[in-house]
Every structure is written in C-alpha cells, then in structure tokens.
N, C-alpha and C. Protein backbone atom coordinates (compact mmCIF):
# COMPACT_ATOMS: atom_id res chain seq x y z
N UNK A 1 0.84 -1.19 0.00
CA UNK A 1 0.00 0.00 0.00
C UNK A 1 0.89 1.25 0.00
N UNK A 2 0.39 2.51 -0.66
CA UNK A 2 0.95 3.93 -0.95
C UNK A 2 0.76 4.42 0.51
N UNK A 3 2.21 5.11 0.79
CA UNK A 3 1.84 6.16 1.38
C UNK A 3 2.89 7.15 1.12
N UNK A 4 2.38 8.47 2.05
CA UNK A 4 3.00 9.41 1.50
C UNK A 4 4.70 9.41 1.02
N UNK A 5 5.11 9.01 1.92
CA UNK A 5 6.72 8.68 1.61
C UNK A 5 6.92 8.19 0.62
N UNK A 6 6.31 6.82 0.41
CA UNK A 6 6.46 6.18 -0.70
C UNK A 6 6.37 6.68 -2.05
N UNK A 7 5.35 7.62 -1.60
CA UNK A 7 4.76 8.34 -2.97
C UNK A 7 6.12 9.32 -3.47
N UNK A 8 6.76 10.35 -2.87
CA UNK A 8 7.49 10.95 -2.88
C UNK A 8 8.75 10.24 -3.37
N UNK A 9 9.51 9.01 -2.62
CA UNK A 9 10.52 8.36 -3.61
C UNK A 9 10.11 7.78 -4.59
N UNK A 10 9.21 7.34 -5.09
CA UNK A 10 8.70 6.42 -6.60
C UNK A 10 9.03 7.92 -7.02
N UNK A 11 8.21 8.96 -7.41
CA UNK A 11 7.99 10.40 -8.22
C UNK A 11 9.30 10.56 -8.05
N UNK A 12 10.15 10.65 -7.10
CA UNK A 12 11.52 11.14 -7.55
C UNK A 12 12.32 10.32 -8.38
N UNK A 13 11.96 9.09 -8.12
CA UNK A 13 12.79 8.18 -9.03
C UNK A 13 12.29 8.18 -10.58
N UNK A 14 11.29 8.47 -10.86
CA UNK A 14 10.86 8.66 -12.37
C UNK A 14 11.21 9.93 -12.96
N UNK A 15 10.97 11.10 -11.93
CA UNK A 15 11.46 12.22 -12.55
C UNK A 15 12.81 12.25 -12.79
N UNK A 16 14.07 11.32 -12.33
CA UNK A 16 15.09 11.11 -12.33
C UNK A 16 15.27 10.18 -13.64
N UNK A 17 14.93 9.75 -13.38
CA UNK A 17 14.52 8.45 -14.69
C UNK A 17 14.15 8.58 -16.31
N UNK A 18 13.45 9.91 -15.96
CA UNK A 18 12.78 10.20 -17.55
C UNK A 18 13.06 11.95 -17.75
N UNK A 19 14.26 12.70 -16.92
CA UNK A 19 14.54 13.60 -17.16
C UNK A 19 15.63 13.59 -18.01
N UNK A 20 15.39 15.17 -19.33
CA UNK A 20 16.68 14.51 -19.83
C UNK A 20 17.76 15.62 -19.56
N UNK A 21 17.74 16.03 -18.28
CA UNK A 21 19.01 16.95 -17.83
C UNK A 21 19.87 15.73 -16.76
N UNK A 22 21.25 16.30 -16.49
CA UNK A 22 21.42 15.30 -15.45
C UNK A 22 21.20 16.57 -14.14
N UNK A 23 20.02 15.80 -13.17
CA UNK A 23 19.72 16.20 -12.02
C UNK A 23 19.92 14.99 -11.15
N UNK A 24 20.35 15.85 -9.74
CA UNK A 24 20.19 14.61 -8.88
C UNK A 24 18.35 14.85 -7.75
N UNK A 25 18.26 13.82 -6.96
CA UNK A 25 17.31 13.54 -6.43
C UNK A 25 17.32 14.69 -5.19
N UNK A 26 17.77 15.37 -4.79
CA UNK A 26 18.17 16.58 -4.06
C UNK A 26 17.62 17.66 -5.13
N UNK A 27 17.52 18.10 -6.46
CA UNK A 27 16.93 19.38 -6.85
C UNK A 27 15.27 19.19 -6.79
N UNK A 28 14.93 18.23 -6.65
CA UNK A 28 14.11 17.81 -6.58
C UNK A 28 13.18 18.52 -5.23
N UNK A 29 12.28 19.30 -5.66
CA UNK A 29 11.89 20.28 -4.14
C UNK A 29 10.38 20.57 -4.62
N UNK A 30 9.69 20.31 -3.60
CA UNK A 30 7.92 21.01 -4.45
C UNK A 30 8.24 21.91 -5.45
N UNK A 31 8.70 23.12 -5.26
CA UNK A 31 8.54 24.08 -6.53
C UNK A 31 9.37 23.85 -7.76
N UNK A 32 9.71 22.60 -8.06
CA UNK A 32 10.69 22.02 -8.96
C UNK A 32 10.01 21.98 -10.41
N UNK A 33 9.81 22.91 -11.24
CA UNK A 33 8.90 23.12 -12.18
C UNK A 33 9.83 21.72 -13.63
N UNK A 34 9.52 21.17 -13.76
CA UNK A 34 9.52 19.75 -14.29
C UNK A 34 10.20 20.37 -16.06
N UNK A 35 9.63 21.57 -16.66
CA UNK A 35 10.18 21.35 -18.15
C UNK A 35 10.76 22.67 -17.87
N UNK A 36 11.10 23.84 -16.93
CA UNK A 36 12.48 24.47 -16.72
C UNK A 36 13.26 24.62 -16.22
N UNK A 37 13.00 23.59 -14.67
CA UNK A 37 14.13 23.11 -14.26
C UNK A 37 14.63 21.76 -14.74
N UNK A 38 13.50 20.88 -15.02
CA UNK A 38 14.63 19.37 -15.31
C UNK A 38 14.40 19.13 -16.83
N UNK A 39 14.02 20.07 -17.71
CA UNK A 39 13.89 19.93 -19.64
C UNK A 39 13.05 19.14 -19.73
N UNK A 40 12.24 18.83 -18.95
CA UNK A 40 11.39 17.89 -19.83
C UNK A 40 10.59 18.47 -20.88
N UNK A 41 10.23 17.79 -21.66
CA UNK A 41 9.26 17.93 -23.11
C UNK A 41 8.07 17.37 -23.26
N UNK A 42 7.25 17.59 -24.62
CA UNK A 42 6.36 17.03 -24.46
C UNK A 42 6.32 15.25 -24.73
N UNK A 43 7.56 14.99 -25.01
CA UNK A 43 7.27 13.59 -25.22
C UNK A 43 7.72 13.32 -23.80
N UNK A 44 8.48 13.67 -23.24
CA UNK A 44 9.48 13.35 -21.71
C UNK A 44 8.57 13.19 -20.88
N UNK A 45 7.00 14.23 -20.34
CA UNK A 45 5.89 14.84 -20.19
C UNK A 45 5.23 13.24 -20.47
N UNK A 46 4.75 13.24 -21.44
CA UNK A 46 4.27 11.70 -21.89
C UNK A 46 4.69 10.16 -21.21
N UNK A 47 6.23 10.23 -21.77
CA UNK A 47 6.89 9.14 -21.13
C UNK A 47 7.05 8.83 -19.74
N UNK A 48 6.76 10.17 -18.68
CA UNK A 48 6.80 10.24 -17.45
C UNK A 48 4.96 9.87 -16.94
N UNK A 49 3.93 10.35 -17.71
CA UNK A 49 2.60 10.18 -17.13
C UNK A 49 2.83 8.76 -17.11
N UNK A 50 2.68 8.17 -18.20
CA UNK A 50 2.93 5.91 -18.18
C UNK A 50 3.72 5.45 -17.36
N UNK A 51 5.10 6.52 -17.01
CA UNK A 51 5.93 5.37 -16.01
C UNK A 51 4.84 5.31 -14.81
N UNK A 52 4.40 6.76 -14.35
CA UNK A 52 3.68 7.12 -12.97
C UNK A 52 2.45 5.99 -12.89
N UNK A 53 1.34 5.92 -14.16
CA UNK A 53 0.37 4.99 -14.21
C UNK A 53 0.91 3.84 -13.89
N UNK A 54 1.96 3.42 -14.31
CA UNK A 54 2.58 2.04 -14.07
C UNK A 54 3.04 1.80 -12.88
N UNK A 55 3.21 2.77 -12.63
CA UNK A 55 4.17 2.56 -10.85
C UNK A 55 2.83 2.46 -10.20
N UNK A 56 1.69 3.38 -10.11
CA UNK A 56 1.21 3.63 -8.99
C UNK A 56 -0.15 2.68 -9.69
N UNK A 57 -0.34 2.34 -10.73
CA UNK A 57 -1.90 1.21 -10.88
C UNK A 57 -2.51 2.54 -11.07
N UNK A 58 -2.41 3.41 -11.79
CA UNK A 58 -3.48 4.79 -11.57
C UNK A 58 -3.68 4.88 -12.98
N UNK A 59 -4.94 5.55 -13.59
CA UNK A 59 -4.76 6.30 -14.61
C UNK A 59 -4.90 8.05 -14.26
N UNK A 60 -4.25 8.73 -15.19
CA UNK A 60 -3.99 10.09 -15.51
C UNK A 60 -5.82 10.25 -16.28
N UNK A 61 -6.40 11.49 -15.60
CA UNK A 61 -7.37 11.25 -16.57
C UNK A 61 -7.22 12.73 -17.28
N UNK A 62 -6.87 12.13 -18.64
CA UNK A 62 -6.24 13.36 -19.78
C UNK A 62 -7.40 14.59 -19.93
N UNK A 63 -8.85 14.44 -19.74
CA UNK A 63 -9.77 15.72 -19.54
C UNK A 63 -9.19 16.40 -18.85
N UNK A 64 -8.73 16.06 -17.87
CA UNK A 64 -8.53 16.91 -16.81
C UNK A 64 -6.77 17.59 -16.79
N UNK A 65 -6.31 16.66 -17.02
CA UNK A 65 -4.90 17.01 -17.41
C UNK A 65 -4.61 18.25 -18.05
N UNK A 66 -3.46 19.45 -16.90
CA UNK A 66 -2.90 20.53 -17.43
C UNK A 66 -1.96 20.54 -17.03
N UNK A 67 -1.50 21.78 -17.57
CA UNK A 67 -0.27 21.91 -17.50
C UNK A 67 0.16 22.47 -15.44
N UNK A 68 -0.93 22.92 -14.98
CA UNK A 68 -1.06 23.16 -14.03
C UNK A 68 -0.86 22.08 -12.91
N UNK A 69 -0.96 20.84 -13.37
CA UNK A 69 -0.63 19.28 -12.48
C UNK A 69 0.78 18.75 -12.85
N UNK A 70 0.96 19.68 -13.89
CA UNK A 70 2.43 18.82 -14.40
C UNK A 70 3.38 20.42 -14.28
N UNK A 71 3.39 21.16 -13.45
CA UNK A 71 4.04 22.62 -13.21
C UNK A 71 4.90 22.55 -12.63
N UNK A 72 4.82 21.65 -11.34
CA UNK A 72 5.93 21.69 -10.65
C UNK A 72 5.72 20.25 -9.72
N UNK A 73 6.87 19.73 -8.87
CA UNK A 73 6.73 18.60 -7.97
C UNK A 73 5.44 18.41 -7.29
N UNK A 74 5.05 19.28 -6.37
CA UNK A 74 4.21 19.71 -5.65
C UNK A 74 2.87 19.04 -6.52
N UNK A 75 2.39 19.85 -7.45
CA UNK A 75 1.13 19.43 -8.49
C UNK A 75 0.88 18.34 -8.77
N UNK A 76 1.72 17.58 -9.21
CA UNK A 76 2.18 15.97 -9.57
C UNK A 76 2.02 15.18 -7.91
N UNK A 77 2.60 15.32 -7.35
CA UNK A 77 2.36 14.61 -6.17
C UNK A 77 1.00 14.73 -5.62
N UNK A 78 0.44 15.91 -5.56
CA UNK A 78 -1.00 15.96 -5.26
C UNK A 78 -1.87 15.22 -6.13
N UNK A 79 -1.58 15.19 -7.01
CA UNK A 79 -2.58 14.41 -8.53
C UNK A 79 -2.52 13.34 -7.85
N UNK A 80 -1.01 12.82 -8.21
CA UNK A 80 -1.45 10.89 -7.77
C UNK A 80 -1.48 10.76 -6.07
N UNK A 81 -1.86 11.99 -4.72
CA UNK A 81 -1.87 11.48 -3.84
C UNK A 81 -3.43 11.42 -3.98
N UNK A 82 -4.07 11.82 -4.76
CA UNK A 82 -5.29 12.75 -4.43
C UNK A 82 -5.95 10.92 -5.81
N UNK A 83 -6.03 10.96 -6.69
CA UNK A 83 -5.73 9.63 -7.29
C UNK A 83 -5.80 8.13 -6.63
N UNK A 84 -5.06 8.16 -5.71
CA UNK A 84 -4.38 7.28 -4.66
C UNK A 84 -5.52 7.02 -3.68
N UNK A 85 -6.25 8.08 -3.48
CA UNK A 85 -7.06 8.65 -1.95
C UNK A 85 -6.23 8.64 -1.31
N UNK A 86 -5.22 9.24 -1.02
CA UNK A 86 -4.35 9.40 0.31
C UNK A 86 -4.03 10.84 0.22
N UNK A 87 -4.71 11.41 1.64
CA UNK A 87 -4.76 12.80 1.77
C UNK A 87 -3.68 12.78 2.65
C-alpha cells in the first residue's frame, strides 16, 4: 500500500529516470517546475505520465490534465496522492 513517503521516492525516481538533464534527487523540491528546471518535453511529459500509471496502478485522466498538475513537484504529487485517496 501507498503512502506518502512512498509516494514521494517512486515520483523522484521517475522524474530522475525520464529527465533529460542530469539532475540529482536533491533538486528535486515542491517548486521544482519539471520542463524548466529538469527539460522535460512534451514527449518526456508523456513518457513520465505511463511510467507514474505504471508505478502507482493509476490512470492520468487526460480531460482533466494541465499543465497546471504537471508545473511543478508539488502538483504531480498531489494528482497521484489525491488519485491514490491518500490525503
């Protein structure tokens, strides 16, 4: 079962994983805005929603999907805690 911790190292390990700057797991901070601090793109963006579905059994539901969930650490972690039901 997810919990918050957990949630936080999986997301760092993908954003690590499917970024294509070299960052380490330390820049990594809520306000860590995902395509100007770590370059991601729109395919990077892509390749990172499937790892997350895959890690966490979740789907992304793309209606709803902005750029506003994918802005920074913070946004993303709330999606799949909130996803998850774990407040």
């Amino acid at each position: 079962m997810a919990n918050k911790t957990n949630i936080d190292i999986e997301l760092r390990k993908l954003i690590l994983k499917n970024s294509r700057l070299k960052i380490s797991e330390s820049n990594i901070v809520d306000k860590s805005d995902l395509i100007n601090d770590f370059g991601y793109d729109s395919v990077s963006l892509i390749e990172l929603i499937v790892n997350i579905e895959k890690a966490f059994g979740i789907e992304f539901n793309y209606d709803m999907l902005s750029v506003d969930i994918l802005a920074n650490f913070k946004s993303l972690r709330d999606y799949v805690k909130t996803a998850l039901k774990i407040l």
